[in-house]
PDB file of N, CA and C in Angstrom:
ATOM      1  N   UNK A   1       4.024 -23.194  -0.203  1.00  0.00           N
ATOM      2  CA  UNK A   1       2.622 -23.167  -0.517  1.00  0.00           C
ATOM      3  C   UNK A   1       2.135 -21.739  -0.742  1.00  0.00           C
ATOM      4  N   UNK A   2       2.719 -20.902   0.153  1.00  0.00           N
ATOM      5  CA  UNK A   2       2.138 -19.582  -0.117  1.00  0.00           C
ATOM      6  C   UNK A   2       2.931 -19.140  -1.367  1.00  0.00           C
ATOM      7  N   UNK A   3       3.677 -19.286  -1.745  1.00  0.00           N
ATOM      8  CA  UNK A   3       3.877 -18.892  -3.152  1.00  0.00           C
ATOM      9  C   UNK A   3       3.326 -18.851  -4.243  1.00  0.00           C
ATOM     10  N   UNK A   4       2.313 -20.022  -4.156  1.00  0.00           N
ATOM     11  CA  UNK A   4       1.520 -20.508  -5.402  1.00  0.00           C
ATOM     12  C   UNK A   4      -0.139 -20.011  -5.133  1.00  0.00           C
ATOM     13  N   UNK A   5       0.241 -18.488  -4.245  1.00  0.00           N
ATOM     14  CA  UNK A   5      -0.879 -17.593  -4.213  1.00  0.00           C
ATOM     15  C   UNK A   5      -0.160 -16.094  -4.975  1.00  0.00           C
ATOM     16  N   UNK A   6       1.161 -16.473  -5.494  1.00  0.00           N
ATOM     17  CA  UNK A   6       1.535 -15.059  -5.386  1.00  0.00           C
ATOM     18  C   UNK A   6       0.742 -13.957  -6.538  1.00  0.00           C
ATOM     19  N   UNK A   7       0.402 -14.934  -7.802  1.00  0.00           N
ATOM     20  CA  UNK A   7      -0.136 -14.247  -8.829  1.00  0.00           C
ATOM     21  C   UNK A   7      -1.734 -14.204  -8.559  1.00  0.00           C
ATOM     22  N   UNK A   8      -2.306 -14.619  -7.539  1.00  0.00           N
ATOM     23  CA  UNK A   8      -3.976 -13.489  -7.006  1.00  0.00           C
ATOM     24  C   UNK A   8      -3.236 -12.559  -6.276  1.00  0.00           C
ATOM     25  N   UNK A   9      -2.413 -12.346  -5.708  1.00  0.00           N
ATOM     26  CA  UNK A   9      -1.875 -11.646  -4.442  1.00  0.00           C
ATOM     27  C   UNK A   9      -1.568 -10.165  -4.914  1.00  0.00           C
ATOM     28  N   UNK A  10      -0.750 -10.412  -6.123  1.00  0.00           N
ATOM     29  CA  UNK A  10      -0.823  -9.327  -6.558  1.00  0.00           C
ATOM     30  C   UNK A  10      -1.658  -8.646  -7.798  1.00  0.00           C
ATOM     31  N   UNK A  11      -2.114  -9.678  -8.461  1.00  0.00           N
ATOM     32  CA  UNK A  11      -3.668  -8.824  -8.691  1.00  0.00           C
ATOM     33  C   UNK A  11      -4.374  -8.243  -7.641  1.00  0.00           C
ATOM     34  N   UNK A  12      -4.629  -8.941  -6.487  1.00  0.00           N
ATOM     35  CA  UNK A  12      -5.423  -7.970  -5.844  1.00  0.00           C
ATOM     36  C   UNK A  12      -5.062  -7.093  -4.977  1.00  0.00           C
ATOM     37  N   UNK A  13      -3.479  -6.811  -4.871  1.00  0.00           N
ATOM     38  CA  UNK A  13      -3.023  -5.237  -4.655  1.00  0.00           C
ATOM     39  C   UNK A  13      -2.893  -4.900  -5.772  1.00  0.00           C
ATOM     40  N   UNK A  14      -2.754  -4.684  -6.763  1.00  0.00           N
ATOM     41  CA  UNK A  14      -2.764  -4.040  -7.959  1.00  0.00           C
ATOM     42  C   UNK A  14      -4.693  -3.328  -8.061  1.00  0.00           C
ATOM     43  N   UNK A  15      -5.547  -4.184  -8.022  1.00  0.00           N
ATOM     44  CA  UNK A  15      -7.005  -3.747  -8.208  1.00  0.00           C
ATOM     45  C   UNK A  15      -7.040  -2.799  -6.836  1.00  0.00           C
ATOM     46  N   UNK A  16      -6.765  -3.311  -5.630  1.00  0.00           N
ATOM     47  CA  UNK A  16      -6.834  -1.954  -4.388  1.00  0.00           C
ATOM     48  C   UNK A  16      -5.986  -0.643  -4.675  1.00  0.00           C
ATOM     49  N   UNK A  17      -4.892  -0.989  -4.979  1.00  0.00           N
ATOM     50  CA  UNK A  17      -4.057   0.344  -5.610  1.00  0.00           C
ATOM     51  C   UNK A  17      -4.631   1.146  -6.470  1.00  0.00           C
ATOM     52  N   UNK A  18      -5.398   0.730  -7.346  1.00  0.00           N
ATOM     53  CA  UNK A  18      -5.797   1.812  -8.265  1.00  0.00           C
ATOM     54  C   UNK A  18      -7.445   1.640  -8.182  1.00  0.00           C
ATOM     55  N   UNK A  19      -8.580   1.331  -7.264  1.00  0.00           N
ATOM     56  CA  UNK A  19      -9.637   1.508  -6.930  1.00  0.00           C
ATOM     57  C   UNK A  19      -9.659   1.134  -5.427  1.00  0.00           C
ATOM     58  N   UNK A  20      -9.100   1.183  -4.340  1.00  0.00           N
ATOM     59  CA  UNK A  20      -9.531   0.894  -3.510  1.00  0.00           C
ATOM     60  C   UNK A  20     -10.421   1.760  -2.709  1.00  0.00           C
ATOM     61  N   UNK A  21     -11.327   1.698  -1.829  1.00  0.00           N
ATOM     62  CA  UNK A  21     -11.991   2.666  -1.087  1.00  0.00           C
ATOM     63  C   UNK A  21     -11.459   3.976  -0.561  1.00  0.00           C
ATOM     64  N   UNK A  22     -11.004   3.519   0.304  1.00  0.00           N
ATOM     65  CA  UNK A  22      -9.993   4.703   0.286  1.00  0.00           C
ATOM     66  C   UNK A  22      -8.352   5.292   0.670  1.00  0.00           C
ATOM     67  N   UNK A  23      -8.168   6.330   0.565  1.00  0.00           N
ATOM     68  CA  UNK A  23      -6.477   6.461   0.023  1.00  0.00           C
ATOM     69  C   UNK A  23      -5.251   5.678   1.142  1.00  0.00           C
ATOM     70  N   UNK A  24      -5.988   5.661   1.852  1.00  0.00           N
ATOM     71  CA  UNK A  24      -5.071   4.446   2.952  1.00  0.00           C
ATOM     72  C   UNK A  24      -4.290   3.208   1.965  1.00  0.00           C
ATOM     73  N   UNK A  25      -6.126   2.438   1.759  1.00  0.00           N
ATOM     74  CA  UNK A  25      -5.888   1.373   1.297  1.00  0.00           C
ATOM     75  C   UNK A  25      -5.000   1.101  -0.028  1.00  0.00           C
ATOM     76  N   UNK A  26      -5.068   2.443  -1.201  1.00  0.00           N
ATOM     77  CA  UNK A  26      -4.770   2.533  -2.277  1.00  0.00           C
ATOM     78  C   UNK A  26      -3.088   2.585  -2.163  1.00  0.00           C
ATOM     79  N   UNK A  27      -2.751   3.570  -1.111  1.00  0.00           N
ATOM     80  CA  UNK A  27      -1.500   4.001  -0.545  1.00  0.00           C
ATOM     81  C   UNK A  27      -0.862   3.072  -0.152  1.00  0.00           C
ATOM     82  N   UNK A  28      -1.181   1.522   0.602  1.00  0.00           N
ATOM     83  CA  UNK A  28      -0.462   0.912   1.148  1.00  0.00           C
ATOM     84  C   UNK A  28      -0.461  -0.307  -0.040  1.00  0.00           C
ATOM     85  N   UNK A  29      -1.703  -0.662  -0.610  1.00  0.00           N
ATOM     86  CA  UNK A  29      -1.383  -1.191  -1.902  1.00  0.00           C
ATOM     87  C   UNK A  29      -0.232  -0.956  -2.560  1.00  0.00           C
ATOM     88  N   UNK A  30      -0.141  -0.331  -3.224  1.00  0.00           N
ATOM     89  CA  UNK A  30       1.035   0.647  -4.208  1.00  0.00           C
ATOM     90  C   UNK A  30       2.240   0.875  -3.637  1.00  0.00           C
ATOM     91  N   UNK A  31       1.934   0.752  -2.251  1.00  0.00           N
ATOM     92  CA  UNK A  31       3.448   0.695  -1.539  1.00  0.00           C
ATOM     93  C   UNK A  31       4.144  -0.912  -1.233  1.00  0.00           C
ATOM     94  N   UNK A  32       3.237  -1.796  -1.002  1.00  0.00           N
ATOM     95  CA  UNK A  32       3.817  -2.818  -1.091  1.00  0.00           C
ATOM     96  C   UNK A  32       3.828  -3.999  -2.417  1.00  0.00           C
ATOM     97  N   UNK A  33       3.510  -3.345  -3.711  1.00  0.00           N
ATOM     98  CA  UNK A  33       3.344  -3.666  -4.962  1.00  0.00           C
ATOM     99  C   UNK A  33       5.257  -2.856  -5.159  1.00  0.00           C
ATOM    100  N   UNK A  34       5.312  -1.992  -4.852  1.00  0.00           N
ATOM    101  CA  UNK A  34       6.795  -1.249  -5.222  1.00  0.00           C
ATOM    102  C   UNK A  34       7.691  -2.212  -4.615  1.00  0.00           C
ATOM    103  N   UNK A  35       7.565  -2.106  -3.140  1.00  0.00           N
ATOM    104  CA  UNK A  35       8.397  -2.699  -1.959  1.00  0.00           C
ATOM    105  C   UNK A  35       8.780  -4.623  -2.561  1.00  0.00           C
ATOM    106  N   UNK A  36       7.823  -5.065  -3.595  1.00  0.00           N
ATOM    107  CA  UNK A  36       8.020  -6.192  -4.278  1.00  0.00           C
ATOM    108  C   UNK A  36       8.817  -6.292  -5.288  1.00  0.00           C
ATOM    109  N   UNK A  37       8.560  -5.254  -5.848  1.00  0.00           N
ATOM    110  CA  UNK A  37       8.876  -5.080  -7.350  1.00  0.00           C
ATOM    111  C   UNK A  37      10.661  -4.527  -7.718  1.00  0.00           C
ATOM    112  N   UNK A  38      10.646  -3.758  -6.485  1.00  0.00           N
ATOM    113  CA  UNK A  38      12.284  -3.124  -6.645  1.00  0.00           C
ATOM    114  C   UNK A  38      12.916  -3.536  -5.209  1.00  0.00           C
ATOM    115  N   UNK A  39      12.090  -3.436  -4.375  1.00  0.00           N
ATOM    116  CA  UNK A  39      12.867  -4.116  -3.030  1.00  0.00           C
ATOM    117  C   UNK A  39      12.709  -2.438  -1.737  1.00  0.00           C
ATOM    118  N   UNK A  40      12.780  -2.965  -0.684  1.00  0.00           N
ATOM    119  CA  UNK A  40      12.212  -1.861   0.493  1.00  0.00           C
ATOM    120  C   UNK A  40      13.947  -1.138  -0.143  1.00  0.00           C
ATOM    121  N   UNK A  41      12.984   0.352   0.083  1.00  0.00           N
ATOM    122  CA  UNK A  41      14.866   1.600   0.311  1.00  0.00           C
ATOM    123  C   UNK A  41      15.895   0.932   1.501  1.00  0.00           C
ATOM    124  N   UNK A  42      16.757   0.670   0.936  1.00  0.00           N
ATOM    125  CA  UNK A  42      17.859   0.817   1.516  1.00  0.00           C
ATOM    126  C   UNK A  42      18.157   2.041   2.673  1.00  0.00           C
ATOM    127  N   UNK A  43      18.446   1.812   4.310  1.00  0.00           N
ATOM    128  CA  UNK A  43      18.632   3.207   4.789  1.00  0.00           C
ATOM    129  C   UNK A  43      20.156   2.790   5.587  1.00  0.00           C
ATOM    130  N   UNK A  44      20.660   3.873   5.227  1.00  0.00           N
ATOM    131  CA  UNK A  44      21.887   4.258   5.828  1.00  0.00           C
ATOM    132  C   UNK A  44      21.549   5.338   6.935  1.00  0.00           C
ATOM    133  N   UNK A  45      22.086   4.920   8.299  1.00  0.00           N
ATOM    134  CA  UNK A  45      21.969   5.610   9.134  1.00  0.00           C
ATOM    135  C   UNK A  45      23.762   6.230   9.721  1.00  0.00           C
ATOM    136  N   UNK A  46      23.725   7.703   9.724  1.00  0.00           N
ATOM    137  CA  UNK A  46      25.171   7.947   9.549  1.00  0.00           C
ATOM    138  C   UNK A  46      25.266   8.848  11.043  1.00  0.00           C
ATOM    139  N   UNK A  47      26.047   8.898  12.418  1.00  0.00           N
ATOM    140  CA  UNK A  47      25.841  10.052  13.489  1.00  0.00           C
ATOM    141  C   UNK A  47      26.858  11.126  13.124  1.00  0.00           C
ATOM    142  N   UNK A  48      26.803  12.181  12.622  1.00  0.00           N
ATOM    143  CA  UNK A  48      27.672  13.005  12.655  1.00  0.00           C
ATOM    144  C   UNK A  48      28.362  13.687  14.633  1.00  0.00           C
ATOM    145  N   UNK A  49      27.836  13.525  15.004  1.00  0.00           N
ATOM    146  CA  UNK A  49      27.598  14.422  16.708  1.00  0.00           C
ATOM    147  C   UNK A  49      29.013  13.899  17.229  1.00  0.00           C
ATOM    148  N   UNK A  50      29.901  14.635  18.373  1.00  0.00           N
ATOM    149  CA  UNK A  50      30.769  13.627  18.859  1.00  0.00           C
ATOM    150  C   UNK A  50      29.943  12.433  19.788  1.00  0.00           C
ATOM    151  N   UNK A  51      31.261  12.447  20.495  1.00  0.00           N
ATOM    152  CA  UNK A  51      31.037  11.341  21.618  1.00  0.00           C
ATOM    153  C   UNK A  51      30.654  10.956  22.301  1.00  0.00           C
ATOM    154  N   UNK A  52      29.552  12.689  22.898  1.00  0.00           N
ATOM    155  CA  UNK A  52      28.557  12.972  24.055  1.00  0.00           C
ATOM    156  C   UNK A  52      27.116  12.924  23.072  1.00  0.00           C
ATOM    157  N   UNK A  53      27.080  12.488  22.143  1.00  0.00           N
ATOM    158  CA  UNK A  53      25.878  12.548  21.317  1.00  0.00           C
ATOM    159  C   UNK A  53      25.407  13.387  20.914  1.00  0.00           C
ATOM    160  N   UNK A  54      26.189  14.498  20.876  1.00  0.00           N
ATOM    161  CA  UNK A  54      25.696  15.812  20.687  1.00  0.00           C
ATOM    162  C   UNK A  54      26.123  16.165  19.331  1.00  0.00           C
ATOM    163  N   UNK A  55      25.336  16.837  18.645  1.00  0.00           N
ATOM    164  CA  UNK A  55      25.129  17.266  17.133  1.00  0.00           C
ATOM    165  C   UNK A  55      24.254  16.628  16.106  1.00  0.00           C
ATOM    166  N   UNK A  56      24.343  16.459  14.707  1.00  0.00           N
ATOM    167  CA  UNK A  56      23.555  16.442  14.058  1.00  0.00           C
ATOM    168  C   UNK A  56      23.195  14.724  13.448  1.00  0.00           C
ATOM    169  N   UNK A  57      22.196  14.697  13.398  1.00  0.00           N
ATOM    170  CA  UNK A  57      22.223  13.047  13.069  1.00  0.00           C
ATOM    171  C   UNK A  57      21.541  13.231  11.326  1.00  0.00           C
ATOM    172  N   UNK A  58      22.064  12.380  10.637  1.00  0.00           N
ATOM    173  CA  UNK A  58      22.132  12.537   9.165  1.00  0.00           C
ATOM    174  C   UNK A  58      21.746  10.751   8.883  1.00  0.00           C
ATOM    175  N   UNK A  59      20.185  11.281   8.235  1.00  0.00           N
ATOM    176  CA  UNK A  59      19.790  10.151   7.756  1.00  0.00           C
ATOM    177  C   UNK A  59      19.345   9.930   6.462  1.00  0.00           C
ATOM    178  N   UNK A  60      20.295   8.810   5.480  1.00  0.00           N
ATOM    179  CA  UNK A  60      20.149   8.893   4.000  1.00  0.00           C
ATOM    180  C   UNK A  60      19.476   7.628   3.886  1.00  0.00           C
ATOM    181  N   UNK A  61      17.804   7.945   2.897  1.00  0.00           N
ATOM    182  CA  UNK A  61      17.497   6.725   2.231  1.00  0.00           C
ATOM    183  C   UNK A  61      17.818   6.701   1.146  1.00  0.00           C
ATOM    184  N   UNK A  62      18.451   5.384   0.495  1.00  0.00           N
ATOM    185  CA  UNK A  62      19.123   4.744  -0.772  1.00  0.00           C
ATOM    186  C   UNK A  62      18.154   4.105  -1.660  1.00  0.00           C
ATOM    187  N   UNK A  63      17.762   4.327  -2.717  1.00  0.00           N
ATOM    188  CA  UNK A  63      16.764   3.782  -3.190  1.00  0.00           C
ATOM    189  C   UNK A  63      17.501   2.804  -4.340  1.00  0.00           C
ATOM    190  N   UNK A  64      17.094   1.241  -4.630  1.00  0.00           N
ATOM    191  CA  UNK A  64      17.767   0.889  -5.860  1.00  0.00           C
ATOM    192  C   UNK A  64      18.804  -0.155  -5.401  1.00  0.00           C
ATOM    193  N   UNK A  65      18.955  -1.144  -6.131  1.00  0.00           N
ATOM    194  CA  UNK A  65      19.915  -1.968  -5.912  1.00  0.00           C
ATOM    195  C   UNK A  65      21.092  -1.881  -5.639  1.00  0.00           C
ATOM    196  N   UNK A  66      22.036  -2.718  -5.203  1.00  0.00           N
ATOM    197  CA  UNK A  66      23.378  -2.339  -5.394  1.00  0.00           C
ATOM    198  C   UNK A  66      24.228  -2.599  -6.376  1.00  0.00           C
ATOM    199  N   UNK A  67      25.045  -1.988  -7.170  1.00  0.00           N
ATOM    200  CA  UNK A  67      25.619  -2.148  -7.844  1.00  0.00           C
ATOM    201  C   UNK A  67      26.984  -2.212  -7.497  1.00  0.00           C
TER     202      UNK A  67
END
């Protein structure tokens, strides 16, 4: 059922994205108009540190499908 709201749904993040009051609203519009459209970043979380947890922690976001 909620599907067959999807085309107001995103008209009306599309109209908040590019007029909404203010940049919050516009910002989170436009972010979840993307997050639809191509899909949330991908994150790879990698620990470089040894065993005692110690050293550097290396975090890559992946943007984009997989191929």
């Amino acid at each position: 059922m909620a599907r067959a709201y999807a085309n107001v749904a995103m008209k009306s993040l599309g109209t908040i994205a590019r007029v909404g009051k203010s940049e919050a609203a516009r910002v989170a519009a436009a972010q979840a108009l993307l997050d639809r459209g191509y899909g949330k970043p991908k994150q790879v979380h990698q620990h470089g540190g040894g065993a005692d947890g110690d050293g550097p922690i290396v975090v890559r976001v992946i943007y984009g499908e997989d191929d």
